[in-house]
Protein backbone atom coordinates (compact mmCIF):
# COMPACT_ATOMS: atom_id res chain seq x y z
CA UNK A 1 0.00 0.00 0.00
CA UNK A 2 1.61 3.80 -0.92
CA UNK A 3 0.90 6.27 1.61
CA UNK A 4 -2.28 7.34 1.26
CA UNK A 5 -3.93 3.40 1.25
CA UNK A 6 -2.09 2.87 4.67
CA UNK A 7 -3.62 6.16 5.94
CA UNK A 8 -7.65 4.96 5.18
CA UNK A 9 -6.80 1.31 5.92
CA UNK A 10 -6.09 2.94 9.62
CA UNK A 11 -9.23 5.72 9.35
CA UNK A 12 -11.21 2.55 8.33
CA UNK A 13 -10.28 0.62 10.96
CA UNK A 14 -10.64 3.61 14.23
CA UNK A 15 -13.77 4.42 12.48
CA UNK A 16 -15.51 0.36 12.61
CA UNK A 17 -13.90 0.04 16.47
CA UNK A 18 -15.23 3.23 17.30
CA UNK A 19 -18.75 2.45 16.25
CA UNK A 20 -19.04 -0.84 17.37
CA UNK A 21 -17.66 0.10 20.86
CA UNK A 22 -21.21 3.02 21.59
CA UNK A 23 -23.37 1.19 22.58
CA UNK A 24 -21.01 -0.42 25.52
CA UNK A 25 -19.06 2.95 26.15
CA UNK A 26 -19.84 5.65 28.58
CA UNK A 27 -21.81 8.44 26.58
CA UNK A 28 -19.74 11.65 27.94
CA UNK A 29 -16.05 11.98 27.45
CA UNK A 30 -13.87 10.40 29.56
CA UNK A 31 -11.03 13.24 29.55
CA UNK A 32 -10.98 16.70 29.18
CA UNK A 33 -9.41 19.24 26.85
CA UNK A 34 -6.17 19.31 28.97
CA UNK A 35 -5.42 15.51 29.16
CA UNK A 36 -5.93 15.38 25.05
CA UNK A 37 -3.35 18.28 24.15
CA UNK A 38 -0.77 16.28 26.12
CA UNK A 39 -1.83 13.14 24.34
CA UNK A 40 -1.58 14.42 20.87
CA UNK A 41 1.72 16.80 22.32
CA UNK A 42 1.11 20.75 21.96
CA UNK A 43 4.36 21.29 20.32
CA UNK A 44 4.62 21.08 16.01
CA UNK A 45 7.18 18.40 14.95
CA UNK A 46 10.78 19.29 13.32
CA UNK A 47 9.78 17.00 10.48
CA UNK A 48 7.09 15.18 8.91
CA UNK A 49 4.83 12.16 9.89
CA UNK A 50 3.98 9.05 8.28
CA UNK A 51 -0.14 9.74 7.43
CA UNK A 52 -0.84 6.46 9.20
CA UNK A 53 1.03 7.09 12.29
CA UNK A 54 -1.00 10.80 12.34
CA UNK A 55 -4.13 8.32 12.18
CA UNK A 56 -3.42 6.26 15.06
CA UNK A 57 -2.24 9.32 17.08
CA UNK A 58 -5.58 11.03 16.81
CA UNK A 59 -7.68 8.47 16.66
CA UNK A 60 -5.83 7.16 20.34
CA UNK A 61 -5.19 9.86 21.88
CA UNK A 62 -8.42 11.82 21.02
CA UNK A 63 -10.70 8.42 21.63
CA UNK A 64 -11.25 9.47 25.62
CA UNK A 65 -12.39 12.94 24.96
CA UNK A 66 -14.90 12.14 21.73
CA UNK A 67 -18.63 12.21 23.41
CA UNK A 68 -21.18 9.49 21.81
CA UNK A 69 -23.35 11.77 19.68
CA UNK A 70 -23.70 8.73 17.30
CA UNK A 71 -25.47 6.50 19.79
CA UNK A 72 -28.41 5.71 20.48
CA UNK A 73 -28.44 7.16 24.06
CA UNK A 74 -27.31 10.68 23.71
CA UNK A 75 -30.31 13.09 23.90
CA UNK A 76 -28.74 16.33 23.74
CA UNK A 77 -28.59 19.85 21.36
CA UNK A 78 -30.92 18.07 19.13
CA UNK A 79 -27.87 16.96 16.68
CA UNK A 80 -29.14 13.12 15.53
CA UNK A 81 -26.83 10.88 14.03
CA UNK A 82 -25.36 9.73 10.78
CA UNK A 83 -27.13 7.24 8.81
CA UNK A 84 -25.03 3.76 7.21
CA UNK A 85 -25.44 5.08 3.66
CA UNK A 86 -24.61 8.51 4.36
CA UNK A 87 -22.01 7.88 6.28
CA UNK A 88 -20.38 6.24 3.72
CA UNK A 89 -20.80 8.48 1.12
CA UNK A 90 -19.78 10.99 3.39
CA UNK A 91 -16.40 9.36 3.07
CA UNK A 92 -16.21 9.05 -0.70
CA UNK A 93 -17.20 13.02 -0.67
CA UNK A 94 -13.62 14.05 1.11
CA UNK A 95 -12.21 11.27 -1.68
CA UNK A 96 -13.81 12.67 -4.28
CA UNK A 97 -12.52 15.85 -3.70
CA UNK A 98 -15.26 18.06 -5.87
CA UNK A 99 -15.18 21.43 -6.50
CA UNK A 100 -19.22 22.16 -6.13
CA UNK A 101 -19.58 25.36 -7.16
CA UNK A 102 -20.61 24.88 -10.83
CA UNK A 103 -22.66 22.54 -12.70
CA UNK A 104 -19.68 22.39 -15.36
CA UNK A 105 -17.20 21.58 -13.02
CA UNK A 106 -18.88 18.73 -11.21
CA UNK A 107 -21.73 17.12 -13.46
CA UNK A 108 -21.92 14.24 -10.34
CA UNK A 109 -22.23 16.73 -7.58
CA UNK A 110 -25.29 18.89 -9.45
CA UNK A 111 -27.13 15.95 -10.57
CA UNK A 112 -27.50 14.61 -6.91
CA UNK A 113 -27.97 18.10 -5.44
CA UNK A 114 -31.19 18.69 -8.34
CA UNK A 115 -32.26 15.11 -7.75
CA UNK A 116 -31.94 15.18 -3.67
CA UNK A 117 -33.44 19.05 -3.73
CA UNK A 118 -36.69 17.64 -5.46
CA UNK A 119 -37.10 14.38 -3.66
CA UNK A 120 -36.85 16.99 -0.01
CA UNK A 121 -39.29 19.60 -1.69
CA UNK A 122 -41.74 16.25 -2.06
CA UNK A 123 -41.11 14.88 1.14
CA UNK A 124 -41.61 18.45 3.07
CA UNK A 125 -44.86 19.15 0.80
CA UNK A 126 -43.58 21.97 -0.22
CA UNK A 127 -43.96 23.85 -3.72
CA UNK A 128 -41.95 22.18 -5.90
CA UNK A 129 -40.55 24.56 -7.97
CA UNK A 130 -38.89 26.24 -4.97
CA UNK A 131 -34.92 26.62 -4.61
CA UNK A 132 -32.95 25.06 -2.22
CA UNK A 133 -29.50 25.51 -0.71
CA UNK A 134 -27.55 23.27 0.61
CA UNK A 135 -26.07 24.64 3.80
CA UNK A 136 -23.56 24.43 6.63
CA UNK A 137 -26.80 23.92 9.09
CA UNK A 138 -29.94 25.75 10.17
CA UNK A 139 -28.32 28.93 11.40
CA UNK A 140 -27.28 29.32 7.89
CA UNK A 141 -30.38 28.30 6.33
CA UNK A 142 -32.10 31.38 8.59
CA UNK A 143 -29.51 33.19 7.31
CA UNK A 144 -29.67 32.80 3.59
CA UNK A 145 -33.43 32.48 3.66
CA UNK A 146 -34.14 35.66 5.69
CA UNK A 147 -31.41 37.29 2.95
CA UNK A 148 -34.01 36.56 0.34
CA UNK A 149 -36.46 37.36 2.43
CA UNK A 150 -34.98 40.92 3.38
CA UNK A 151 -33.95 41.84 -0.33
CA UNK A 152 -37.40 40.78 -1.95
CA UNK A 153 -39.53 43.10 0.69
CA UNK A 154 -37.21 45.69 0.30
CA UNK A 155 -37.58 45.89 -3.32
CA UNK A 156 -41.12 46.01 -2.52
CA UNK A 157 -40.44 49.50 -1.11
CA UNK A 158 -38.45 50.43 -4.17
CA UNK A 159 -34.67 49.56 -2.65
CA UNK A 160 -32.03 47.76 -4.00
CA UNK A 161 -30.47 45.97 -1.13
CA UNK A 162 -27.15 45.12 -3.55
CA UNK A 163 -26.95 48.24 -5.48
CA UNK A 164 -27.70 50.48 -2.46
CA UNK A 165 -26.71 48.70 0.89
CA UNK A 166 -29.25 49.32 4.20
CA UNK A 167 -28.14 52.61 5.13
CA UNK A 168 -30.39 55.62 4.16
CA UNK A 169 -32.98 53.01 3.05
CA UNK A 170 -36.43 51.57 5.04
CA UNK A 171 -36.32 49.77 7.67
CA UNK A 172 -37.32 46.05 7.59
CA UNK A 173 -39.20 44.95 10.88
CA UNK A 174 -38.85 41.66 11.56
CA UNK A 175 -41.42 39.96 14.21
CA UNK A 176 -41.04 36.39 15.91
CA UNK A 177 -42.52 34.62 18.22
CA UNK A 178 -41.33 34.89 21.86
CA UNK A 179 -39.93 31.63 22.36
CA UNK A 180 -38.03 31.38 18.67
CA UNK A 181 -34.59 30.05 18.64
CA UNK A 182 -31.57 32.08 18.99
CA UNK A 183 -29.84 31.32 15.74
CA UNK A 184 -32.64 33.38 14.16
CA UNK A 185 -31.38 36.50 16.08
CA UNK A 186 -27.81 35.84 14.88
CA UNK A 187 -28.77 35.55 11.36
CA UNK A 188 -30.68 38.62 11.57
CA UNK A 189 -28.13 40.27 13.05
CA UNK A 190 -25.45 38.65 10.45
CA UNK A 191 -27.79 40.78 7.80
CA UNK A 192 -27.76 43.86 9.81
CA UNK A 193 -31.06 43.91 10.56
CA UNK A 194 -30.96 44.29 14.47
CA UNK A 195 -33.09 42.69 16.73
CA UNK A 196 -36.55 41.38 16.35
CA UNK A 197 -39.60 42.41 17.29
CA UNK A 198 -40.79 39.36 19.98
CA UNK A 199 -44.64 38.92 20.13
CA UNK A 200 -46.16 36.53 22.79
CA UNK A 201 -46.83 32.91 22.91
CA UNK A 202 -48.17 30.37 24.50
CA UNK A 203 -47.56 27.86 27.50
CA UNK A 204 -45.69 25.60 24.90
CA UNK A 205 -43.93 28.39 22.97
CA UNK A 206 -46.17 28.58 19.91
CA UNK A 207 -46.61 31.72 18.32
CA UNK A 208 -49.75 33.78 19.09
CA UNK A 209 -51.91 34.94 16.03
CA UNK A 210 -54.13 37.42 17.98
CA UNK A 211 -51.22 38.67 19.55
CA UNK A 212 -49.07 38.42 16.18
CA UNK A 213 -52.14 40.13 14.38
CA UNK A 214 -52.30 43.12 16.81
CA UNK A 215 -48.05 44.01 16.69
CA UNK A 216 -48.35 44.05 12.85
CA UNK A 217 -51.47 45.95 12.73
CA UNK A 218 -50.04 48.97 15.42
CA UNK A 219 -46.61 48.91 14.43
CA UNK A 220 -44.85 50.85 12.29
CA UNK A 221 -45.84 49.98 8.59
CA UNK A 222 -43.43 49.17 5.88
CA UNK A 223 -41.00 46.06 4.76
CA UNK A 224 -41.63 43.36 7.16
CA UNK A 225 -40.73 39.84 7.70
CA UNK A 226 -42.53 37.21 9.97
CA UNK A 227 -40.82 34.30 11.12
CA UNK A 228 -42.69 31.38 12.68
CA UNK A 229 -41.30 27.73 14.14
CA UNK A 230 -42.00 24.19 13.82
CA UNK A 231 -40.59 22.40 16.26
CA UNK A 232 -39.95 24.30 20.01
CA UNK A 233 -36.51 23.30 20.99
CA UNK A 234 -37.74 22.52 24.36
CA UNK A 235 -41.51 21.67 23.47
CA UNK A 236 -41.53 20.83 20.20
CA UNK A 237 -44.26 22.76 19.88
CA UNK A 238 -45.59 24.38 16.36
CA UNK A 239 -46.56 27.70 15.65
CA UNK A 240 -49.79 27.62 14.27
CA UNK A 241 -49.54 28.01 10.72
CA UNK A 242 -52.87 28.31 9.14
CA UNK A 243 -53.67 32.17 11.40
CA UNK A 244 -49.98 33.02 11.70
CA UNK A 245 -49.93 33.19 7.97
CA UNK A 246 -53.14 34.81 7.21
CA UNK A 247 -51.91 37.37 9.86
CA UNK A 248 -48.75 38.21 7.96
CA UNK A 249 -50.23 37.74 4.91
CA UNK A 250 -53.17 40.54 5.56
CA UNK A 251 -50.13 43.05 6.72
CA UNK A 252 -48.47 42.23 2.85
CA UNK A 253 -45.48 40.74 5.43
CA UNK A 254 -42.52 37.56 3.88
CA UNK A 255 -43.08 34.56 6.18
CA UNK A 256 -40.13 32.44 7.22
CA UNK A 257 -40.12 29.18 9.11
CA UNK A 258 -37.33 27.87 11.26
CA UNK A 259 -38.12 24.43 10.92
CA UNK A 260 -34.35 22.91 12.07
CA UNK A 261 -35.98 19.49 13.29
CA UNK A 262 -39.87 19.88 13.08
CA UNK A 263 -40.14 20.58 9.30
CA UNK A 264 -39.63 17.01 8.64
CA UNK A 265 -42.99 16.32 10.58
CA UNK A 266 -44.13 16.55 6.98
CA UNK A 267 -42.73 13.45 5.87
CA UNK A 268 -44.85 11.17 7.96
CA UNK A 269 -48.37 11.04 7.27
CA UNK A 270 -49.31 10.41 11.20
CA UNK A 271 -47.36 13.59 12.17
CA UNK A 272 -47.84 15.93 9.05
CA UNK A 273 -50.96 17.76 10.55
CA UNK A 274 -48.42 19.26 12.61
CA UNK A 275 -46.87 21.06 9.82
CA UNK A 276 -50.67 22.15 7.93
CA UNK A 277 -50.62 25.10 6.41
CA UNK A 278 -46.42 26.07 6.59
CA UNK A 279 -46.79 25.30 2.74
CA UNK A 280 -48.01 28.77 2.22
CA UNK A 281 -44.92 30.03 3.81
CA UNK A 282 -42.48 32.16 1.49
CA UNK A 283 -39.13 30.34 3.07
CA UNK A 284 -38.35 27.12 5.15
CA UNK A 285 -34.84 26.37 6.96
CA UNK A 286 -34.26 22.92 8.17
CA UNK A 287 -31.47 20.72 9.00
CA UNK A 288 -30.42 17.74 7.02
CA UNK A 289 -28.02 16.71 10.33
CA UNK A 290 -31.16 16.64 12.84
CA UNK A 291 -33.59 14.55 11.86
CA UNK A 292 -32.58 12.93 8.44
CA UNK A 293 -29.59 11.87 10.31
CA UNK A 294 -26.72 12.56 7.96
CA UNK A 295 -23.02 13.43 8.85
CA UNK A 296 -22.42 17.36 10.07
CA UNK A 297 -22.64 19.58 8.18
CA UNK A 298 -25.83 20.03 6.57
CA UNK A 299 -28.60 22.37 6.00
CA UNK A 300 -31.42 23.27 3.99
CA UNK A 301 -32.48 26.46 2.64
CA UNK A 302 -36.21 26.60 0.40
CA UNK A 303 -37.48 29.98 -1.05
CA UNK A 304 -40.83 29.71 -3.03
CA UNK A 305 -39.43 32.10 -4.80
CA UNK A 306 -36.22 30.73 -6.61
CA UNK A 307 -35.04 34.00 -8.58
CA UNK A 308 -35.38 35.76 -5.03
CA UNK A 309 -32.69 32.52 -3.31
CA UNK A 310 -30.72 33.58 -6.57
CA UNK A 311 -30.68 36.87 -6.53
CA UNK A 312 -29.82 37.40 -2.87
CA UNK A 313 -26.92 34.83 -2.72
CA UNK A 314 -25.69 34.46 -6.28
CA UNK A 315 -22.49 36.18 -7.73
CA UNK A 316 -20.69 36.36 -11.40
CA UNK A 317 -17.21 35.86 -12.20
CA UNK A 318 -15.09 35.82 -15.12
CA UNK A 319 -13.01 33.09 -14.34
CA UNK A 320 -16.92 31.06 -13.30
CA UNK A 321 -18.53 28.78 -15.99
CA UNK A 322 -21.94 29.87 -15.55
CA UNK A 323 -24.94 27.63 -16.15
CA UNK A 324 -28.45 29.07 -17.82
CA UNK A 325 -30.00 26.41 -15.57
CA UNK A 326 -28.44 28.03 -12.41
CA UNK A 327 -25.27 26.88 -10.68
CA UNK A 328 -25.62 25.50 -6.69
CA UNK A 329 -23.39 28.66 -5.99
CA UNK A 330 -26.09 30.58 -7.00
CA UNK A 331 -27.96 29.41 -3.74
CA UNK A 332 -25.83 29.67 -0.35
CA UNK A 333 -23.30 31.42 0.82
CA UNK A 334 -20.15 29.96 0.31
CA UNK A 335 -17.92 29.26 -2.77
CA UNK A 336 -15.88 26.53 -1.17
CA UNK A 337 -17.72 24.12 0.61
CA UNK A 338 -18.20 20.32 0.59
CA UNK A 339 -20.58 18.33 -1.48
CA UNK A 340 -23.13 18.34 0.89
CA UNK A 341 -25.67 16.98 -1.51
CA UNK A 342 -24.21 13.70 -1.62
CA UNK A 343 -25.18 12.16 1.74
CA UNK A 344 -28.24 13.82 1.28
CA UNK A 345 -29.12 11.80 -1.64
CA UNK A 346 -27.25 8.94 -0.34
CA UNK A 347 -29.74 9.33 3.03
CA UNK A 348 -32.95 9.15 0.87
CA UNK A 349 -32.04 6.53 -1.37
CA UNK A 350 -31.55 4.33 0.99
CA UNK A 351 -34.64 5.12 3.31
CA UNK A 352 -36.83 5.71 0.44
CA UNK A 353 -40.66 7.32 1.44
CA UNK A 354 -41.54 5.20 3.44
CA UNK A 355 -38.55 4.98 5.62
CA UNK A 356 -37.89 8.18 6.23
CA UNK A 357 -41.86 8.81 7.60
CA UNK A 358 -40.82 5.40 9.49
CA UNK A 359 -37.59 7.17 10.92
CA UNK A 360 -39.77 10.84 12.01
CA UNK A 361 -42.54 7.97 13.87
CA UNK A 362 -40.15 5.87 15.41
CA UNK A 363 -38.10 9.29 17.18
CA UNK A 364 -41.66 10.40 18.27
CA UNK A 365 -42.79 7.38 19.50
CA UNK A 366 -39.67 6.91 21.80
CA UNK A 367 -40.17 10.74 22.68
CA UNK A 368 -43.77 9.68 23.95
CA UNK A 369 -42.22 6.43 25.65
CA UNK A 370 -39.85 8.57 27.70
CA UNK A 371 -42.30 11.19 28.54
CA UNK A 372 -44.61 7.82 29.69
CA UNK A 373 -41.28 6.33 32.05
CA UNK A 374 -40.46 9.72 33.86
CA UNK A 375 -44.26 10.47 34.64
CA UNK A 376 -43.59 6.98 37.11
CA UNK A 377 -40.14 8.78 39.01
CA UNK A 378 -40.83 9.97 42.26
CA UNK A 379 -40.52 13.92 42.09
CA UNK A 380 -40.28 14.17 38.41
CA UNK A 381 -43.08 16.26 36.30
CA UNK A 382 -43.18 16.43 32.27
CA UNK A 383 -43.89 19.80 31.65
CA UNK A 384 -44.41 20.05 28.06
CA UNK A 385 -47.04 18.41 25.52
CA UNK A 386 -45.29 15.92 23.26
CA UNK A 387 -46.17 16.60 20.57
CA UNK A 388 -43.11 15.38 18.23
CA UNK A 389 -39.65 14.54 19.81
CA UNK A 390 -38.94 17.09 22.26
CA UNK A 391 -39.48 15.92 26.24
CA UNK A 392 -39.00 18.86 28.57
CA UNK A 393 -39.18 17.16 32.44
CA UNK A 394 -38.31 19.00 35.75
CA UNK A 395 -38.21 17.47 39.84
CA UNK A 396 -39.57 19.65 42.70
CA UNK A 397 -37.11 22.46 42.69
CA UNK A 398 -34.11 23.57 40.35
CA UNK A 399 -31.80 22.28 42.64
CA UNK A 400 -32.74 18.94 42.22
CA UNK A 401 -33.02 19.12 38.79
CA UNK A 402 -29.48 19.94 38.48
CA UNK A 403 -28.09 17.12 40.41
CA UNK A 404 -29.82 14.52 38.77
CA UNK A 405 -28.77 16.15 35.76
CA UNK A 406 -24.98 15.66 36.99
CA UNK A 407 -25.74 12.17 38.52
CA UNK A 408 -26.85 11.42 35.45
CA UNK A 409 -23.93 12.61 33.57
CA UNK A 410 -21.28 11.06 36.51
CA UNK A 411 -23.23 7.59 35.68
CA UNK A 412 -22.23 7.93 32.20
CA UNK A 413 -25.60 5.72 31.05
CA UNK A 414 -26.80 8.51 28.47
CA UNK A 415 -26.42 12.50 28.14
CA UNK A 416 -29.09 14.29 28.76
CA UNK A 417 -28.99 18.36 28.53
CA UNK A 418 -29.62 20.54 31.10
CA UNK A 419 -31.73 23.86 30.40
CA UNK A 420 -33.74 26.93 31.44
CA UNK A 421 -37.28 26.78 30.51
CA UNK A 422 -40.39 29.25 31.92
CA UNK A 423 -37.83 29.94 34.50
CA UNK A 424 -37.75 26.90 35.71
CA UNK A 425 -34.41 24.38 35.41
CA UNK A 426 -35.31 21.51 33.39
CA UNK A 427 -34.36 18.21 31.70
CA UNK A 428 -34.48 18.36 27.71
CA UNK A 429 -34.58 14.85 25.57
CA UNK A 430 -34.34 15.66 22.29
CA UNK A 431 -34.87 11.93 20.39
CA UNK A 432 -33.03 12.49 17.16
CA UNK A 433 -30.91 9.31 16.25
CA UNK A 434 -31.80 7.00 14.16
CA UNK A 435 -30.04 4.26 15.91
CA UNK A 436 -32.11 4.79 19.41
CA UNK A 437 -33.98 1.48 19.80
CA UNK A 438 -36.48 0.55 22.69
CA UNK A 439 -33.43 -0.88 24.72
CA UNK A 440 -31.60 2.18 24.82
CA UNK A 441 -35.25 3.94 25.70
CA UNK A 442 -35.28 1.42 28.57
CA UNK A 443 -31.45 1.69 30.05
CA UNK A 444 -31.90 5.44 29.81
CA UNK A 445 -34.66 5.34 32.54
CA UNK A 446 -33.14 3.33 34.49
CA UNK A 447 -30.13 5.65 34.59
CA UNK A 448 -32.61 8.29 35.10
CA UNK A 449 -34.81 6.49 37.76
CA UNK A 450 -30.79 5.96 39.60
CA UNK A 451 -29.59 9.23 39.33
CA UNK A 452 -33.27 10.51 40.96
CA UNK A 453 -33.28 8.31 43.98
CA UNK A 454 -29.56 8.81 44.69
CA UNK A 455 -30.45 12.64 44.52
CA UNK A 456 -33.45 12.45 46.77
């Protein structure tokens, strides 16, 4: 073997052990950041190393500080896992090597981008002659969707955002729900729009349309984006589409939905009346990495309108080989970037329609299982509706929350997130992995139904 055979025979070989070994390892890392710089030595060599001795050194020496995110008991930050197919795709996309910028330069790449981009418009009910991005993850799917959204209501109003910048021109007032996630205030604040106006919502975070109606009817009138959620990252919880909309739509406002893990409620027929009426949306941002379970990083940006995705994120060059069709630069950010499109496709191939509604009902039925298990802990309360695959649980005070949150992490069983929710500590299960079965479900509880009696 030449070099670079001996390097992927290793990779190959860390990468089976490591998987084989989750479901019998501890779920948190067993060493901290200190303990792994002195493993993999802080100082740069004099001279090179063999590529399969840099393997083994990483892949040893980092092993004790890599957390389980790919098991089937890890139940935090709502990141999922990475499907067989599209893991191994994943690995022929750094091998490939593609430069995916233009249809002319990688005929492979676009082909499975168009193909995966229509079989995710089908899936997600959504129009289908809508353009998609492929981004780095949700936060930049807000991002480049709300760019659409902020260019195509400012030209409303007679402004160029691109030939004329923001400054001098109308404001654009963007309202959102009280309870929306905080990568939507970054992205607006990437696009220099400041921060949002927050209208109220309910006991589970959903958006409220009276209350939604009366901000855009007394506020100040002119370009204005609405964004709405499906899927409360501690509820789960959607916004109520159907009134939202007709809201926004009778003050002439864009309407955006964050949809990072919910929007794929679509897919299954038992869970898509969650998602009614987000079809009459303007944008959708989701993540590919949540719930479709393939490798980091991967996110999806839809605008009904494609020549508004195009014209807020596309760019010319001389040395570019431009397409008539449209090139995927023309939709996301970044020039370089890998071929995320790939593992997409490589995801839905292999799940096909039916599997991937069977993937959304299996997550939500182990959601409702754990919800059912920590009703029957001494102390314990579920505090949310679940609704999808969010469980949001809390004991008698905060205090005790928080040490069977560390118990639970010190027992090393599963990970379970800690969080703030109504003011009120709380434990958040987000069910995301595809790999979760009823036995990891069932050692979970036990580690939970430990962790709460050693803590009472």
């Amino acid at each position: 073997m030449d070099a670079r055979e001996k390097a992927l025979f290793q990779a190959h070989g860390h990468a089976v052990r490591w998987l084989a070994g989750l479901s019998d390892r501890p779920v948190p890392a067993r060493a901290g950041v200190e303990e792994i710089v002195r493993a993999l030595g802080p100082d740069l060599p004099d001279g090179p190393t063999p590529p399969d001795e840099v393997v083994d050194l990483l892949a040893t020496a980092g092993e004790p500080g890599l957390t389980g995110f790919p098991g089937g008991r890890f139940y935090g930050f709502v990141v999922g896992g990475t499907l067989p197919a599209a893991l191994a795709v994943d690995w022929l996309v750094s091998a490939w090597d593609q430069n995916c910028v233009m249809r002319a330069a990688s005929p492979a790449y676009a082909a499975a981008e168009d193909i995966a981009a229509a079989w995710l418009l089908d899936l997600l009910r959504l129009p289908a002659d809508s353009g998609v991005g492929f981004t780095t993850g949700a936060t930049m799917a807000n991002f480049t969707c709300l760019a659409a959204a902020r260019d195509a209501v400012l030209a409303r109003a007679g402004r160029s955002a691109a030939r004329d910048g923001l400054a001098g021109g109308p404001a654009v007032r963007v309202v959102v729900g009280a309870d929306r996630h905080m990568s939507v205030d970054l992205a607006l604040r990437y696009l220099g729009l400041g921060a949002p106006d927050p209208v109220e919502s309910d006991d589970q975070g959903r958006i409220r349309p009276d209350a939604l109606r009366r901000a855009l009817a007394d506020g100040p009138a002119g370009p204005t984006v609405v964004v709405l959620q499906a899927g409360d990252i501690h509820t789960g919880a959607f916004d109520p589409f159907g009134p939202a909309i007709g809201a926004a739509r009778e003050a002439g406002a864009w309407v955006h939905i964050d949809g990072a893990f919910g929007l794929w409620a679509a897919a299954s027929p038992r869970h898509a009346g969650l998602t009614a009426g987000c079809e009459d949306a303007d944008s959708w941002a989701t993540d590919a990495h949540k719930t479709l379970n393939v490798p980091y990083d991967c996110g999806l940006a839809v605008v009904r309108d494609a020549d508004a995705l195009r014209s807020a994120m596309g760019l010319q060059g001389a040395y570019l080989i431009h397409d008539t069709r449209g090139d995927p630069v023309d939709t996301v950010p970044e020039l370089s970037r890998r071929g995320r499109a790939f593992p997409v496709w490589a995801a839905l191939r292999s799940l096909g329609r039916s599997g991937v509604s069977d993937l959304v009902g299996r997550l939500c039925r182990h959601a409702a299982s754990f919800a059912r298990g920590i009703a029957g802990i001494d102390g314990a309360t579920v505090l949310n509706d679940v609704v999808f695959t969010q469980v949001c649980a809390a004991f008698e005070d905060d205090a005790r929350t928080d040490r069977v949150i560390d118990r639970l992490l010190d027992d090393g069983t599963t990970w379970i997130s800690g969080s703030t929710w109504r003011g009120r500590r709380v434990l958040r299960i987000s069910v995301s992995n595809w790999s979760t079965g009823d036995d990891d479900v069932a050692r979970t509880l036990d580690a939970l139904r430990r962790a709460a009696s050693r803590q009472r």
